[in-house]
C-alpha atoms as a PDB file:
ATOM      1  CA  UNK A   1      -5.554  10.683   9.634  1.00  0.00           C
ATOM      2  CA  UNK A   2      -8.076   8.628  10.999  1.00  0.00           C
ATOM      3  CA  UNK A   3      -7.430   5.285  12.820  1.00  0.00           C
ATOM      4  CA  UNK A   4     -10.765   3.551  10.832  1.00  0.00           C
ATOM      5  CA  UNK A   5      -8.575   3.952   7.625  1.00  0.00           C
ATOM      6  CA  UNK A   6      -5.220   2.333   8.827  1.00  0.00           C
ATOM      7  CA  UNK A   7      -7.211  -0.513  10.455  1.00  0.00           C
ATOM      8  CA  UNK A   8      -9.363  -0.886   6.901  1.00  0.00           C
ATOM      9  CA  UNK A   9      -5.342  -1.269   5.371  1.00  0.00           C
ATOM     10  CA  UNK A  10      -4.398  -3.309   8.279  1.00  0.00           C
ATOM     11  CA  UNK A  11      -7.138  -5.811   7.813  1.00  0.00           C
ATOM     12  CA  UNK A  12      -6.171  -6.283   3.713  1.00  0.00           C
ATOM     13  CA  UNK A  13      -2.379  -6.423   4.407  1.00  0.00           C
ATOM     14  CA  UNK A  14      -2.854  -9.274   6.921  1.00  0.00           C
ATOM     15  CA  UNK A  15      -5.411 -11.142   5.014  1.00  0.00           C
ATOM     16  CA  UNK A  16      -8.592 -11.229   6.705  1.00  0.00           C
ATOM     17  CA  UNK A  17     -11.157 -11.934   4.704  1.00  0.00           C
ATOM     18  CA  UNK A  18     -13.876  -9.878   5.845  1.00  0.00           C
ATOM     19  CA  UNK A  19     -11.449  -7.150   5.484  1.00  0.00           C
ATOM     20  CA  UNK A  20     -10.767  -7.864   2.259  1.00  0.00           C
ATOM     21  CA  UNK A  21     -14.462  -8.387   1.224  1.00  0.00           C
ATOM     22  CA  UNK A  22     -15.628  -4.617   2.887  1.00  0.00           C
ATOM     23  CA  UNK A  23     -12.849  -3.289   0.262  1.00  0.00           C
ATOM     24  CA  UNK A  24     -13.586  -4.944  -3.057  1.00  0.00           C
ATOM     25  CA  UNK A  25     -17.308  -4.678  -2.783  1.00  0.00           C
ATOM     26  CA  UNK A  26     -17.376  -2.076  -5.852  1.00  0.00           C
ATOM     27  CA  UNK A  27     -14.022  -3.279  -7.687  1.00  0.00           C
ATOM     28  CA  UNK A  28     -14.418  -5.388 -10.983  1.00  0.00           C
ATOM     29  CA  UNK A  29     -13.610  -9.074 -10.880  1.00  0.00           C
ATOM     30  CA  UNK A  30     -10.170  -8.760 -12.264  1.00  0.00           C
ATOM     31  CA  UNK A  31      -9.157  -6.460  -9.225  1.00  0.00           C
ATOM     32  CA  UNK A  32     -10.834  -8.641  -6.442  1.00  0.00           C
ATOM     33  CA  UNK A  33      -9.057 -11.540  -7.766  1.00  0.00           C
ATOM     34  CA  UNK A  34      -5.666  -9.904  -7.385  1.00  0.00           C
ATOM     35  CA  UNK A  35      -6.829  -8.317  -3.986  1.00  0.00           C
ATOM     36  CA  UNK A  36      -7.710 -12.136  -2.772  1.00  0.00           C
ATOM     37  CA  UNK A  37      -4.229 -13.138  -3.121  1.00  0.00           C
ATOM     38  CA  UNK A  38      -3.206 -11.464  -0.145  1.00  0.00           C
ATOM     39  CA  UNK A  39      -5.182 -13.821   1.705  1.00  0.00           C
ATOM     40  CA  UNK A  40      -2.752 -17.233   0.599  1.00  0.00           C
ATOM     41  CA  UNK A  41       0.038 -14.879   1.572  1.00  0.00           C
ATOM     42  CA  UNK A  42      -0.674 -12.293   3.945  1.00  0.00           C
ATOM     43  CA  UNK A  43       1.467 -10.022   6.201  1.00  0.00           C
ATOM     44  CA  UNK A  44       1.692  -9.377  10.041  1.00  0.00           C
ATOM     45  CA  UNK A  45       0.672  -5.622   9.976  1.00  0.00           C
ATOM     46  CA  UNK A  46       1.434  -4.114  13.643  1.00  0.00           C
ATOM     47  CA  UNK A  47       0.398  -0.233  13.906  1.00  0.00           C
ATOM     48  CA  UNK A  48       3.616   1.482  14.551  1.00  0.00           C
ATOM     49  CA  UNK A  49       4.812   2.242  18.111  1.00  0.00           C
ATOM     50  CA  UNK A  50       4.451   5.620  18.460  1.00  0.00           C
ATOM     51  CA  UNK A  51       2.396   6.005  15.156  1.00  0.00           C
ATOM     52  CA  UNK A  52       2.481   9.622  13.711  1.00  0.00           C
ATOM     53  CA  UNK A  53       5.971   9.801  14.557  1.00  0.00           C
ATOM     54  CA  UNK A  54       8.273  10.900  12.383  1.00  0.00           C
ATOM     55  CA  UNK A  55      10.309   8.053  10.672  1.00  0.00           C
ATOM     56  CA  UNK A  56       8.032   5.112  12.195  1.00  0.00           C
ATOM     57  CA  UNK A  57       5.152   5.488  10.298  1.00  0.00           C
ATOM     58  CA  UNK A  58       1.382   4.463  11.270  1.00  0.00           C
ATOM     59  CA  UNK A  59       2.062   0.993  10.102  1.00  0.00           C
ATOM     60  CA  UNK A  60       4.560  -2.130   9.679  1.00  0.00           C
ATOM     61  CA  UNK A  61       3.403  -4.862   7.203  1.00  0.00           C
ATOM     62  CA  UNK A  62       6.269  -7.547   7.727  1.00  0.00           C
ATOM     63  CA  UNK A  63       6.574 -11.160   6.205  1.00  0.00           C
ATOM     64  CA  UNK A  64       9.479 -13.524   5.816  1.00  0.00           C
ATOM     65  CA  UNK A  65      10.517 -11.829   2.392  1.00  0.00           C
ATOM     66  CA  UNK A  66       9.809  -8.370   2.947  1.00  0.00           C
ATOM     67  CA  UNK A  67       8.730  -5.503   5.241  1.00  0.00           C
ATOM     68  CA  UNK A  68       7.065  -1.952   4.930  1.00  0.00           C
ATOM     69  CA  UNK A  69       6.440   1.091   7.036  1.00  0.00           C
ATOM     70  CA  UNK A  70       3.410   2.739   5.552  1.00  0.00           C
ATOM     71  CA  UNK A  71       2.602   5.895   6.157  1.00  0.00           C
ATOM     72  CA  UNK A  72      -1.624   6.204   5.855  1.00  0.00           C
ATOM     73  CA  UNK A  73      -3.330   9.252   4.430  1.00  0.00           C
ATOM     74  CA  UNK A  74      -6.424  10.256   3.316  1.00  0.00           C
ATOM     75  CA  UNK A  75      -8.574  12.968   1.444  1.00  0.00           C
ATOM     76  CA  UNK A  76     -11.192  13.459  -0.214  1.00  0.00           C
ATOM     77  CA  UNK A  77      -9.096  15.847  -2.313  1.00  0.00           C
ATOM     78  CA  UNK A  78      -6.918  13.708  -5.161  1.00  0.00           C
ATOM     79  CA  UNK A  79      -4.326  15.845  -4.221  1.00  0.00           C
ATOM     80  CA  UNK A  80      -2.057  15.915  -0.807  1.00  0.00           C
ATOM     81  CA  UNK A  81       0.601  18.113  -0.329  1.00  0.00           C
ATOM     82  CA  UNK A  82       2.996  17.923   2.218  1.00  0.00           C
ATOM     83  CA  UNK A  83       4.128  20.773   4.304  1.00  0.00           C
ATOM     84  CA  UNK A  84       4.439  21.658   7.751  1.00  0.00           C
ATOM     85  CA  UNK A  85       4.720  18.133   9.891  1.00  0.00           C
ATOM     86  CA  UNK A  86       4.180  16.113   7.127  1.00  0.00           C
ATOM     87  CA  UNK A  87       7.365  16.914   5.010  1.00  0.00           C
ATOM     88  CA  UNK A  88       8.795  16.529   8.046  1.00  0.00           C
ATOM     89  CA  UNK A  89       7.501  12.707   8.190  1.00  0.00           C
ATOM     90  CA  UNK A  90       8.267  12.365   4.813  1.00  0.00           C
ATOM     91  CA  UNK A  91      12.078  13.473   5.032  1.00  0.00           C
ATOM     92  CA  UNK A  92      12.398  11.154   7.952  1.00  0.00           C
ATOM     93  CA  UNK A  93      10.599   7.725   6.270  1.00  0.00           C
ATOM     94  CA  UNK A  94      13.033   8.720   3.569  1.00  0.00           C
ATOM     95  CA  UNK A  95      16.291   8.780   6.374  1.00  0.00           C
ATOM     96  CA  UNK A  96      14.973   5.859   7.647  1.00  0.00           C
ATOM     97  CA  UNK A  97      14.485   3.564   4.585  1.00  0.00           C
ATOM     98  CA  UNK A  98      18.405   4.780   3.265  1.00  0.00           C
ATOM     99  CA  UNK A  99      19.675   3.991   6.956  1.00  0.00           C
ATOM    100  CA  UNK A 100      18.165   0.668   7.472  1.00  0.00           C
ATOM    101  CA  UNK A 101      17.441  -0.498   3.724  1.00  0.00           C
ATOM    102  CA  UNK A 102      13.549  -0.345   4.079  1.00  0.00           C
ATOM    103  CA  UNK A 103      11.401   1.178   1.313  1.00  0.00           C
ATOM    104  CA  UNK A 104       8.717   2.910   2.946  1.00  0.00           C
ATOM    105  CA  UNK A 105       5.034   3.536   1.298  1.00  0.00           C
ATOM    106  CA  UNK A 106       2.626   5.391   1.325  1.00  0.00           C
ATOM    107  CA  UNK A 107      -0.775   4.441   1.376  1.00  0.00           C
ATOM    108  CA  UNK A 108      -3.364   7.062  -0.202  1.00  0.00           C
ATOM    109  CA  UNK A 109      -7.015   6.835   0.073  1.00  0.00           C
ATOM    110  CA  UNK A 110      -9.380   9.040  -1.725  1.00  0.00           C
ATOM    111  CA  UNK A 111     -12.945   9.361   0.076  1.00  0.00           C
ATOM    112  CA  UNK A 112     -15.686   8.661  -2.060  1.00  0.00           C
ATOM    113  CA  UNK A 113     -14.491   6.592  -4.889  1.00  0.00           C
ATOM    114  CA  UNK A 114     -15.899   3.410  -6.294  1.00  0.00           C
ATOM    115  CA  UNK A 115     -14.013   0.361  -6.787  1.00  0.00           C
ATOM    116  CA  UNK A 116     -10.270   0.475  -5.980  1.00  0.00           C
ATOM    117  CA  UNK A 117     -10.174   3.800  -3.131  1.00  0.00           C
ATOM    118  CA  UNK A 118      -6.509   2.820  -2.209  1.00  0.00           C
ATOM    119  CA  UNK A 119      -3.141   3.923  -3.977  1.00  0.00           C
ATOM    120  CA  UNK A 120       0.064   3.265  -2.972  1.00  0.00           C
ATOM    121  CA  UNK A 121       3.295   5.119  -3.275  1.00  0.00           C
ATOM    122  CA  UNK A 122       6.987   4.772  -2.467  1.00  0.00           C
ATOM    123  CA  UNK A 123       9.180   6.631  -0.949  1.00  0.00           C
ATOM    124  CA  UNK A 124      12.416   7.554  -3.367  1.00  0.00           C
ATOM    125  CA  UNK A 125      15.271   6.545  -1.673  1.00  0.00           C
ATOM    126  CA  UNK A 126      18.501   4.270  -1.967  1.00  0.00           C
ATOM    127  CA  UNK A 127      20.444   1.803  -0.484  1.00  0.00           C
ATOM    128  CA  UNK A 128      17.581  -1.021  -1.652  1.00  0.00           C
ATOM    129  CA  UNK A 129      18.606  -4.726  -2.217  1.00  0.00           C
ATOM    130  CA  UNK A 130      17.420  -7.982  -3.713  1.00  0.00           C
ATOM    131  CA  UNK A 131      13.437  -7.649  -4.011  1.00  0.00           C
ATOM    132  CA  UNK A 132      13.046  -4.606  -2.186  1.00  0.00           C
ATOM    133  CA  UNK A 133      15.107  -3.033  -5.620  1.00  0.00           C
ATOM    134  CA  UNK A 134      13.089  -5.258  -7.874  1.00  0.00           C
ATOM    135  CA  UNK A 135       9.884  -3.962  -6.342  1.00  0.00           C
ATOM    136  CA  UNK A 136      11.013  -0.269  -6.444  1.00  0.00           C
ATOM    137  CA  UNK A 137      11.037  -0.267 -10.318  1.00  0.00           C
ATOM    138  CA  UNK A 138       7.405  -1.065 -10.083  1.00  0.00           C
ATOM    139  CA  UNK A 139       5.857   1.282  -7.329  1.00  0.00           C
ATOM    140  CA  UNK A 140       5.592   4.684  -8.335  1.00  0.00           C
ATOM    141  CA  UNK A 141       7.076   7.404  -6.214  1.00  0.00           C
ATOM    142  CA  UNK A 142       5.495  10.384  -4.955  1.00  0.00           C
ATOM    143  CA  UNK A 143       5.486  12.731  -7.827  1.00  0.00           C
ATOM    144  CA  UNK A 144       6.391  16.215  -7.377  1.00  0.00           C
ATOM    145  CA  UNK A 145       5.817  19.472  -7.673  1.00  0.00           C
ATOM    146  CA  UNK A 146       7.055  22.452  -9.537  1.00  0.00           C
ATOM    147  CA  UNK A 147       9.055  23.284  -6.721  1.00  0.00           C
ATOM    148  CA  UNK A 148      10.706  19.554  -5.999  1.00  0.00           C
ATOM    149  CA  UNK A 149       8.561  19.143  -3.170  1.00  0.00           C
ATOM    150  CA  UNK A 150       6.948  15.234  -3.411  1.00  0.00           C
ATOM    151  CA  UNK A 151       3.077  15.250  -2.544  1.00  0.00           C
ATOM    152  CA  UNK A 152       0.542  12.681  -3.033  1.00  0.00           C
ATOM    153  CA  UNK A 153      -0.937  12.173  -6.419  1.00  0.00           C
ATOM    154  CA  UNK A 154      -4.120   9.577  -6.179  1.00  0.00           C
ATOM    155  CA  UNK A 155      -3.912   9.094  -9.791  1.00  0.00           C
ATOM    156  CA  UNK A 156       0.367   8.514 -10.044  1.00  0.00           C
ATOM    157  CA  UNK A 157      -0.344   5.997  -7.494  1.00  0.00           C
ATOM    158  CA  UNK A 158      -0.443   2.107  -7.755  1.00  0.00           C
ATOM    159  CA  UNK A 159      -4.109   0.526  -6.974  1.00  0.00           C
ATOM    160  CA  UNK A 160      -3.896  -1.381  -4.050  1.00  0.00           C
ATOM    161  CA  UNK A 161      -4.860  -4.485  -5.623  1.00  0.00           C
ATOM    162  CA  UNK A 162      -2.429  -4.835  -8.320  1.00  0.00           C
ATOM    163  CA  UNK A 163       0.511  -3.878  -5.235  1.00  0.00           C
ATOM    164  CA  UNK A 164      -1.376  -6.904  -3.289  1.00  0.00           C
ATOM    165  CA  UNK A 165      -0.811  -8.794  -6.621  1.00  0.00           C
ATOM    166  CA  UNK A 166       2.800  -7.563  -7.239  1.00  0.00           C
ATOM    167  CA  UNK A 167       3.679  -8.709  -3.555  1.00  0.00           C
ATOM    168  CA  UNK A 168       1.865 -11.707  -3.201  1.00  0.00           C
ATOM    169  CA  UNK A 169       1.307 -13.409  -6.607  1.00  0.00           C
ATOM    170  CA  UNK A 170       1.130 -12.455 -10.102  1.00  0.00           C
ATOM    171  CA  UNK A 171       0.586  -8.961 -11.498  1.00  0.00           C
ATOM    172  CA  UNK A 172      -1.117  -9.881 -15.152  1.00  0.00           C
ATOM    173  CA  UNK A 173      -4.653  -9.125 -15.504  1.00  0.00           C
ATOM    174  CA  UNK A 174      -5.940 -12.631 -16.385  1.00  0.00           C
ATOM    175  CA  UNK A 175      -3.120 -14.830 -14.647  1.00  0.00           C
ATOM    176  CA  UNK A 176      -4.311 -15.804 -10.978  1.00  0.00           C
ATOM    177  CA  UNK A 177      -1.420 -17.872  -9.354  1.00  0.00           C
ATOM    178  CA  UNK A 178      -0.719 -19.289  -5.647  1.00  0.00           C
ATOM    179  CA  UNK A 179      -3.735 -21.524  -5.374  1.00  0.00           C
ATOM    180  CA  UNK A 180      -6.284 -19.479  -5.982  1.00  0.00           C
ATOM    181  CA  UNK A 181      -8.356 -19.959  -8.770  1.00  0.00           C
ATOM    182  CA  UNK A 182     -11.608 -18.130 -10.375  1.00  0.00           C
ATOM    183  CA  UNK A 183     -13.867 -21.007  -8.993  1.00  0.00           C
ATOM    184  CA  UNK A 184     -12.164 -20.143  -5.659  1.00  0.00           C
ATOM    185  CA  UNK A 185     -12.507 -16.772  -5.513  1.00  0.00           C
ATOM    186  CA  UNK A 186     -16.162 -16.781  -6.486  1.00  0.00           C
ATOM    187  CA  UNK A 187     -16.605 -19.125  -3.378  1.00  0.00           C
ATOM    188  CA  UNK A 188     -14.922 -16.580  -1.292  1.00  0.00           C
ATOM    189  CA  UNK A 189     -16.553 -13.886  -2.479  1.00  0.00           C
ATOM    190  CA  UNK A 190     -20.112 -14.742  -2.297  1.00  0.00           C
END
């Protein structure tokens, strides 16, 4: 995985806005609205100590109501399946989000695509309370295959902006909330 992806996801998650900008160049204006919200509401996203470890994973996107380890991949295949050291990681984000309550993510992007290139994906687990359960019946998890064996699916997974606008302001289409409004965004944007 290279590092130039997690730092693209690290500078969306936290709300910088030329981060931001460099990822909703191509997206339509419904999509870069809900992608803007994260700016009125970003996280602190830290890469992980010890990212690629198993359990950790590359990155922690923390605010006062909530907090993810994401675990960043990318292909230019739509398809990812996970064998070897990566079901490994998997099993252990899993252990790790039952232990200590988390719901870790994944975060998918596919090489080469216009508009929104990021999907997101949760890791099935239990032991989830308050909004971390309320957010769980909203993120798709990794699908699987045949076999039972989870992978990543680009096109099971949620678009990055509408998780930005699940997590940080409204998820309807034509509904922008927390301050920011289409005159606003325009602003930002140009």
């Amino acid at each position: 995985m290279g590092v130039n992806y997690e730092r693209e996801l690290r500078a969306v998650l936290a709300g910088e806005l030329n981060g931001v900008r460099a990822v909703i160049k191509s997206c339509s204006e419904i999509e870069r609205a809900k992608a803007m919200q994260v700016i009125q509401r970003p996280f602190l996203v830290v890469r992980a100590p010890g990212s690629g470890s198993e359990g950790t994973g590359d990155l922690l996107a923390l605010r006062g109501d909530l907090c993810f380890p994401i675990e960043v991949k990318s292909s230019k295949e739509d398809k990812l399946y996970l064998s070897g050291r990566t079901i490994d990681q998997y099993n252990a984000l899993k252990e790790v989000g039952e232990r200590c309550g988390l719901m870790p993510l994944y975060a998918y992007r596919l090489k080469g695509v216009r508009g929104d290139s990021w999907r997101i994906m949760r890791v099935e687990g239990g032991n989830l309370s308050g909004k971390l359960r309320q957010l769980s019946r909203k993120i798709p998890s990794l699908p699987l295959t045949r076999n039972g064996t989870p992978y990543l699916g680009w096109e099971h997974g949620m678009p990055l902006n509408r998780f930005i606008a699940l997590v940080c302001g409204s998820d309807r289409p034509y509904e922008i909330e927390n301050n920011i409004d289409k005159m606003s965004i325009k602003k930002i944007l140009i």
